[in-house]
Protein backbone atom coordinates (compact mmCIF):
# COMPACT_ATOMS: atom_id res chain seq x y z
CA UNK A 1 15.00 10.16 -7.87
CA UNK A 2 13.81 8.05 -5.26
CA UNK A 3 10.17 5.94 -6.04
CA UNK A 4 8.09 5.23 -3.22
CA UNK A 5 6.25 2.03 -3.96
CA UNK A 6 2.52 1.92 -2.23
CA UNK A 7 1.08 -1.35 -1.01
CA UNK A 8 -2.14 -1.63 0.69
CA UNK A 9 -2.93 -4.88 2.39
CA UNK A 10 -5.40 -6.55 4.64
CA UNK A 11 -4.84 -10.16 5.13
CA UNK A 12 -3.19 -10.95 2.37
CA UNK A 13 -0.62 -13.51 3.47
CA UNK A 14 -1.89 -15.74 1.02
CA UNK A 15 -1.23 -13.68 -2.01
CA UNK A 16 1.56 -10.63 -1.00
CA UNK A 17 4.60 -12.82 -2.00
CA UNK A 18 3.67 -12.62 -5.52
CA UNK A 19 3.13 -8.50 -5.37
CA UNK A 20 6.47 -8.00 -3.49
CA UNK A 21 8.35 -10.32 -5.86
CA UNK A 22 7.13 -8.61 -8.67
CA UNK A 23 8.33 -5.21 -7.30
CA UNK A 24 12.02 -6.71 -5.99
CA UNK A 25 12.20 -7.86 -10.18
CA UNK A 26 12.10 -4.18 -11.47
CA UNK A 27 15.42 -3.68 -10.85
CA UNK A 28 15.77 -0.27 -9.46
CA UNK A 29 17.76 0.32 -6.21
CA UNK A 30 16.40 3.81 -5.77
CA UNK A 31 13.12 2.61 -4.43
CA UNK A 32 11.49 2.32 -1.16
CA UNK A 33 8.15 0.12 -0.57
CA UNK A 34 5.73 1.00 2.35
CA UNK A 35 2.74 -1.42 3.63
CA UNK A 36 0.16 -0.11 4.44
CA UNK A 37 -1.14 -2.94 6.70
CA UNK A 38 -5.07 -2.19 7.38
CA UNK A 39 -4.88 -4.05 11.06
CA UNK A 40 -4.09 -7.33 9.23
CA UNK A 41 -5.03 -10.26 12.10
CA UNK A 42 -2.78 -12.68 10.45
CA UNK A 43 0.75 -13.05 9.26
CA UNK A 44 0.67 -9.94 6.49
CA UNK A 45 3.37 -7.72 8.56
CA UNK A 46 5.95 -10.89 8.98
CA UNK A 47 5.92 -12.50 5.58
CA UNK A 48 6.07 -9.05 4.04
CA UNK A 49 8.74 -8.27 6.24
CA UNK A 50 10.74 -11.53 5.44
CA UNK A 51 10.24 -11.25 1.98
CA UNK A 52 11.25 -7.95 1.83
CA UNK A 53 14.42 -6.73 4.29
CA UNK A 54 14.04 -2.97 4.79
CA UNK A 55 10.04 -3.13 4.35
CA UNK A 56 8.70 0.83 5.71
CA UNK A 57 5.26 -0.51 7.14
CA UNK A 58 2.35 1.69 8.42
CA UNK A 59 0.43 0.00 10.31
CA UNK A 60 -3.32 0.91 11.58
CA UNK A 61 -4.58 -0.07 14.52
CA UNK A 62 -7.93 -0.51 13.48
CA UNK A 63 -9.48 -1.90 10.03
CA UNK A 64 -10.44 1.60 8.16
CA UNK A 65 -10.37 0.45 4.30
CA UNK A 66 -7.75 0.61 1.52
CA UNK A 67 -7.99 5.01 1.58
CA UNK A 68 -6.83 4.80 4.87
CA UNK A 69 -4.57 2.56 4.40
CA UNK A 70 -2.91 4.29 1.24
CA UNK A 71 -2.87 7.35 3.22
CA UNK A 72 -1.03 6.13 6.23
CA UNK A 73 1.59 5.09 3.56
CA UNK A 74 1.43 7.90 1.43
CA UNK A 75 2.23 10.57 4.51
CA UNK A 76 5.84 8.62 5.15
CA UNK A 77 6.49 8.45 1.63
CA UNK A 78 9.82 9.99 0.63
CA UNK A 79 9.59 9.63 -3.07
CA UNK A 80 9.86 12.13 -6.07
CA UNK A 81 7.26 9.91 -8.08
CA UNK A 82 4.78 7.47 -6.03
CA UNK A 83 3.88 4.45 -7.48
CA UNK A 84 0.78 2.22 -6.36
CA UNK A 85 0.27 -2.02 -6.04
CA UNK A 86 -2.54 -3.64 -4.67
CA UNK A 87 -1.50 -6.35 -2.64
CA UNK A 88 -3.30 -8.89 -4.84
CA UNK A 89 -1.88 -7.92 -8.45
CA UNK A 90 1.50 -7.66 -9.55
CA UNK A 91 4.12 -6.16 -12.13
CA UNK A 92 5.63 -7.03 -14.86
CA UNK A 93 9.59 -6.77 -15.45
CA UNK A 94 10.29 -3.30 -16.93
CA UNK A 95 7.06 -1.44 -15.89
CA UNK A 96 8.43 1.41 -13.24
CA UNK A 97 11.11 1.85 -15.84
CA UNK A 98 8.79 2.35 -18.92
CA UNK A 99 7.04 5.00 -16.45
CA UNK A 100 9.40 6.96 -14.83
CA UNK A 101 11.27 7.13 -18.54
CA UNK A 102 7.39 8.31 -19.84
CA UNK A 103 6.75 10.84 -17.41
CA UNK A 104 10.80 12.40 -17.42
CA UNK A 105 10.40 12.73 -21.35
CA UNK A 106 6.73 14.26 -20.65
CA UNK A 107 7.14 16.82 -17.51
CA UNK A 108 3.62 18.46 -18.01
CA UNK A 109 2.07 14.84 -17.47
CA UNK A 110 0.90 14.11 -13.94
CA UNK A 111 0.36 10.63 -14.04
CA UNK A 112 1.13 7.84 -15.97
CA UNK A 113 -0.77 4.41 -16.05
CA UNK A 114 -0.46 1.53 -18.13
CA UNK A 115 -2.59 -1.54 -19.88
CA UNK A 116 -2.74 -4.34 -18.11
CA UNK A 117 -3.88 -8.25 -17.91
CA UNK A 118 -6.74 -9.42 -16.50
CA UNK A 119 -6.73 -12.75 -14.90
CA UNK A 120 -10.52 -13.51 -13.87
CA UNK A 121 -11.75 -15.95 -11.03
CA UNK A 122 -11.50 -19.07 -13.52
CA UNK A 123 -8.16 -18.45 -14.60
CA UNK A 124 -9.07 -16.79 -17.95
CA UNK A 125 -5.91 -14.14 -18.65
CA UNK A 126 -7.77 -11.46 -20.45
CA UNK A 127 -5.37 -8.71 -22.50
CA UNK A 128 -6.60 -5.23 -21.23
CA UNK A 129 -4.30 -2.69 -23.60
CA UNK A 130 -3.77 0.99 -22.14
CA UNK A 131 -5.17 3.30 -24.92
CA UNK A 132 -5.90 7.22 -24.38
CA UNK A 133 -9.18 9.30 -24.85
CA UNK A 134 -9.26 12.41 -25.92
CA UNK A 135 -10.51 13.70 -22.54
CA UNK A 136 -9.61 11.63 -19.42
CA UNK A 137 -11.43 13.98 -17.43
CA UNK A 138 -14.66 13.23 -19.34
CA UNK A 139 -13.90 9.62 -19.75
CA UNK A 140 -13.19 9.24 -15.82
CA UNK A 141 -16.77 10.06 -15.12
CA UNK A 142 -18.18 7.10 -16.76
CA UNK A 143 -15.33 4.26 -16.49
CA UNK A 144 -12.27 3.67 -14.67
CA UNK A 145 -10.52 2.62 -17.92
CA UNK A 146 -7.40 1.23 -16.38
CA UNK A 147 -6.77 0.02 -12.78
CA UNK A 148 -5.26 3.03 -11.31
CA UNK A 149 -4.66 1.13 -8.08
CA UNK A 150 -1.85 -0.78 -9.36
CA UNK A 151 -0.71 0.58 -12.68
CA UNK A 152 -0.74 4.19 -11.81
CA UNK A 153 2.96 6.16 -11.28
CA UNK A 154 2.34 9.97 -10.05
CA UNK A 155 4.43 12.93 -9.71
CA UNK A 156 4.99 13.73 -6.01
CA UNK A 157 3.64 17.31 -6.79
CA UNK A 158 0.67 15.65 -7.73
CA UNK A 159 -0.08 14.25 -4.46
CA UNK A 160 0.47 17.38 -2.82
CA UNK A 161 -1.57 19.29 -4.59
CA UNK A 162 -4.53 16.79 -4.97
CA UNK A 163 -4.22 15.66 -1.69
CA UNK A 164 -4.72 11.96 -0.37
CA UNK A 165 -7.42 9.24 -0.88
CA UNK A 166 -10.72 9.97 0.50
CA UNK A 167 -11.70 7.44 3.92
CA UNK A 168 -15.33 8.14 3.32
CA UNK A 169 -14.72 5.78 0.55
CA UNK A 170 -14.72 1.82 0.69
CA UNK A 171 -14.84 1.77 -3.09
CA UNK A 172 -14.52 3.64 -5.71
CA UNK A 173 -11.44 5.59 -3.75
CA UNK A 174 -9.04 4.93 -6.30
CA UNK A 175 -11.52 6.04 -9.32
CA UNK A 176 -12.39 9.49 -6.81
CA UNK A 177 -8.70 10.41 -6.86
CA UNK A 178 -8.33 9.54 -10.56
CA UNK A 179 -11.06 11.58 -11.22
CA UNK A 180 -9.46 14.95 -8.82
CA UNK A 181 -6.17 14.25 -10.65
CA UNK A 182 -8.01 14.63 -14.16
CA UNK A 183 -9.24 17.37 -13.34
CA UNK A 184 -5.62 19.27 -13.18
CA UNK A 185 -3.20 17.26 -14.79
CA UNK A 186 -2.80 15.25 -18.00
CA UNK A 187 -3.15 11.64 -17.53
CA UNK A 188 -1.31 9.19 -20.09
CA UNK A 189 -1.63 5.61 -20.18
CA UNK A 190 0.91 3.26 -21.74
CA UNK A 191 -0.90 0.67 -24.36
CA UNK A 192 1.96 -2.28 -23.26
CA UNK A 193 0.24 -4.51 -20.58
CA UNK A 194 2.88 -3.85 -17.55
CA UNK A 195 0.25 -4.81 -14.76
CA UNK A 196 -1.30 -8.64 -13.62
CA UNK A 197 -4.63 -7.68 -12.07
CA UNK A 198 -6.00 -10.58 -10.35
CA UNK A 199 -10.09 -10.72 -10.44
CA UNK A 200 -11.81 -10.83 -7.00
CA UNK A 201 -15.01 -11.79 -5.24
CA UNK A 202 -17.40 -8.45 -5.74
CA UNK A 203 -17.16 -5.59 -3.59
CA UNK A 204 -19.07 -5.68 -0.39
CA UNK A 205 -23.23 -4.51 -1.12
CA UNK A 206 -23.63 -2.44 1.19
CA UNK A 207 -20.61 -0.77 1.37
CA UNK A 208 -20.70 -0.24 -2.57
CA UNK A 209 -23.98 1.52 -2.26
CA UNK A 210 -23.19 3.62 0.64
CA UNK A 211 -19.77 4.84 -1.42
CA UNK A 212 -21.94 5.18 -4.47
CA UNK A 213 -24.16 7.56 -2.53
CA UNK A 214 -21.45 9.70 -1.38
CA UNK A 215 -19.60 9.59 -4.83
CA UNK A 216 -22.35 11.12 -6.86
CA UNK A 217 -22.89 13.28 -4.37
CA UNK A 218 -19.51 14.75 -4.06
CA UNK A 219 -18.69 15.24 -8.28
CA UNK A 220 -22.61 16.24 -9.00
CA UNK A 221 -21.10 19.59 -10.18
CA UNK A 222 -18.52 17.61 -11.38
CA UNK A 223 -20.46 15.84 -13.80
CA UNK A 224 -22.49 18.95 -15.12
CA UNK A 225 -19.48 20.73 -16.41
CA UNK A 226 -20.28 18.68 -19.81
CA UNK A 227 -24.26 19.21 -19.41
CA UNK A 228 -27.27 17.65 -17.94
CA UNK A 229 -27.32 15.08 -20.53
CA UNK A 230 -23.90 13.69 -19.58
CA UNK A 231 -24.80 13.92 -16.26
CA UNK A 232 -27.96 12.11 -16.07
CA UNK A 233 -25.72 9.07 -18.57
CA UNK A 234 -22.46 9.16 -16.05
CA UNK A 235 -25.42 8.88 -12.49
CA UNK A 236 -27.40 6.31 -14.59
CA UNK A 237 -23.86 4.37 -15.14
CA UNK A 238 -23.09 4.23 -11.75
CA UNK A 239 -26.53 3.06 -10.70
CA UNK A 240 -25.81 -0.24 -13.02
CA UNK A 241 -22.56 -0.79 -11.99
CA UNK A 242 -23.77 -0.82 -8.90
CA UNK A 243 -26.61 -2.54 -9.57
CA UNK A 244 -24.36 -4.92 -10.53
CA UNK A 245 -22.67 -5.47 -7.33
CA UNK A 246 -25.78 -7.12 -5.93
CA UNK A 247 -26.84 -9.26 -8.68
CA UNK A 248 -23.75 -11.07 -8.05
CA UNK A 249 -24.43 -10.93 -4.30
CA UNK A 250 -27.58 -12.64 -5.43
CA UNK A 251 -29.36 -9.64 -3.77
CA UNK A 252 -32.19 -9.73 -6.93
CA UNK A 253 -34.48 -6.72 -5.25
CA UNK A 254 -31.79 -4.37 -4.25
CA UNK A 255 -30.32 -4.79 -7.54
CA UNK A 256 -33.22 -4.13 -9.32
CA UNK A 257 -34.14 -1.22 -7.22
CA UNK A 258 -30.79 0.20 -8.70
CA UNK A 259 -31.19 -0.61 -11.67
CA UNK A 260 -34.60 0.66 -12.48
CA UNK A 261 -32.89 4.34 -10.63
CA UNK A 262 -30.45 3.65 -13.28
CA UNK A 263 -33.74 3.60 -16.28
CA UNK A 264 -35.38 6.29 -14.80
CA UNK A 265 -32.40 8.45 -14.62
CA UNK A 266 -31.33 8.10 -18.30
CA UNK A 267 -33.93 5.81 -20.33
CA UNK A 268 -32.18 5.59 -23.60
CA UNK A 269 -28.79 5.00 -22.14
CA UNK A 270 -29.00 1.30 -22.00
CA UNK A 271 -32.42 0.05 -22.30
CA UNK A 272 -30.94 -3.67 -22.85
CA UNK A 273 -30.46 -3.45 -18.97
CA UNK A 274 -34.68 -3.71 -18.21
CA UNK A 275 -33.96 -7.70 -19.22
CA UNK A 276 -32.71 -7.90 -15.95
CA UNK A 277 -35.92 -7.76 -14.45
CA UNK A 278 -37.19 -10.85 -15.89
CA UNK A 279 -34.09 -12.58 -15.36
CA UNK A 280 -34.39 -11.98 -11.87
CA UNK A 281 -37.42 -13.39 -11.46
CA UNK A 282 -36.42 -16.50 -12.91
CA UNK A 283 -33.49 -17.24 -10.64
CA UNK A 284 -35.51 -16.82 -7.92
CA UNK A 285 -37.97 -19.23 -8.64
CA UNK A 286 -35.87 -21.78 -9.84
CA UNK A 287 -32.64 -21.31 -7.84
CA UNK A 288 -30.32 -20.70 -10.94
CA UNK A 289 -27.45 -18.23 -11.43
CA UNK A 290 -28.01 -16.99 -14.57
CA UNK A 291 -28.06 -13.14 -14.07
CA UNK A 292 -24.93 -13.44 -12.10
CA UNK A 293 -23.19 -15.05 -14.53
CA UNK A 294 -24.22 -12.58 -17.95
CA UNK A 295 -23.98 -9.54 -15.52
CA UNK A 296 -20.08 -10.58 -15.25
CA UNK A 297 -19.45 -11.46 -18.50
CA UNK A 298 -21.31 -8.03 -19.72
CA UNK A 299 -18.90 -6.37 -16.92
CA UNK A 300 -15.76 -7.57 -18.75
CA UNK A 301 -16.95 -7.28 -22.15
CA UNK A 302 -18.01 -3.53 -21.33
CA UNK A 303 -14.28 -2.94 -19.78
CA UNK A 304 -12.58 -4.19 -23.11
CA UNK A 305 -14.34 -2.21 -25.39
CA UNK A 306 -13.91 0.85 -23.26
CA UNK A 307 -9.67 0.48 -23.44
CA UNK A 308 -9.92 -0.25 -27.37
């Protein structure tokens, strides 16, 4: 029953000792760890390699994004179940145990996830428990309710019948496979927080609304199986989500742009969001950060009530 143990990383010397010394205290000698090094320019291959004798690293030779990345790891990957880290988070003591126990007492369950803890920019630690819809499939379409990046542990069957992450993807990967994996297999998520997920800068503009694009496109049958209503609430979402990518790029136009395609789209889904307009407006005039600031609070807040 060996678990292969997926690590994508792009220059993250500064932070990989704490991911790989979170996966060395699980315990388990039947385990093998692969890097999936993303053309890292600076010392990412050694200090993984020192911290971690008998490291399997993939390396790319050009920068191509966390799906690629996963994927060159995933196609070396021996393991019966796979088992995914960002290179930024970390584990707690116990986790692939809990798992691999979970999903041996469950066989018809494809993948198994956990809660996890937050720990924001400001060194908040905010308690995330896992909790369980009655429809992950339906749920997936409107939130990535757990971090599947680095508490998810799937069957290898899984893999080989869903197939790999999608490149065309710079975000939103992660939530795409999810979303594939819902589709065909149950999905259970442990309520104990087994997963540190360490809060970033925002995802890259540009690249968020070019996945975005491509993401909607891709599920738009997808998202009709539960109606047109559903469909226009799960686009109009993902337009404010987005939406709120640039607001905290201080990019005021192009976030309201997607956020009145978000209105438009579903009117009566969040109507709250049209204050963002006038916000907007203000911090442009007078320099201020104050639509940044409740568009990440209202981010966090949203997540918590969505894993209650």
């Amino acid at each position: 029953m060996l678990i292969s143990v997926i690590i994508p990383a792009y220059n993250r010397a500064d932070c990989l000792g704490r991911a790989v010394d979170s996966v060395k205290a699980q315990g388990i000698a039947d385990l093998e760890v692969i890097l999936g090094d993303d053309a890292s320019t600076d010392s990412t291959v050694e200090l993984a390699s020192t911290l971690l004798p008998g490291l399997i690293i993939a390396r790319l030779s050009t920068n191509r994004g966390a799906s690629a990345a996963r994927n060159a790891a995933l196609k070396i990957a021996k393991g019966d179940y796979i088992a995914f880290l960002d290179s930024d988070d970390e584990w707690v003591p116990g986790k692939l145990a809990a798992q691999i126990r979970f999903l041996e007492e469950h066989p018809y369950v494809g993948l198994c996830g956990s809660g996890h803890l937050l720990v924001s920019r400001d060194g908040k630690r905010i308690p995330y428990p896992g909790k369980n819809p009655a429809n992950w499939r339906k749920e997936l379409h409107i939130a990535e309710s757990f971090h599947g990046a680095s508490t998810s542990v799937v069957r290898r069957e899984v893999l080989e019948s869903i197939g790999f992450f999608d490149e065309n993807l710079r975000v939103l990967e992660d939530w795409d496979w999810l979303l594939r994996i819902s589709q065909k297999y149950p999905i259970h998520v442990l309520p104990e927080q087994l997963a540190i997920i360490h809060e970033n800068n925002p995802s890259d503009a540009d690249g968020t609304a070019r996945s975005l694009s491509y993401f909607l496109t891709k599920h738009a049958e997808e998202f009709l199986v539960y109606g047109s209503g559903h469909a226009a609430k799960v686009i109009s979402q993902h337009y404010e989500n987005a939406a709120r990518t640039f607001f905290r790029h201080k990019r005021a136009t192009e976030g309201c742009a997607l956020l009145w395609k978000s209105w438009i789209t579903a009117p009566l889904r969040n109507p709250q969001s049209l204050a963002a307009f006038p916000l907007a407006v203000f911090d442009s005039i007078f320099g201020t950060n104050v639509l940044p600031a409740i568009v990440s609070g209202r981010s966090r807040r949203r997540l918590r009530s969505s894993v209650r």
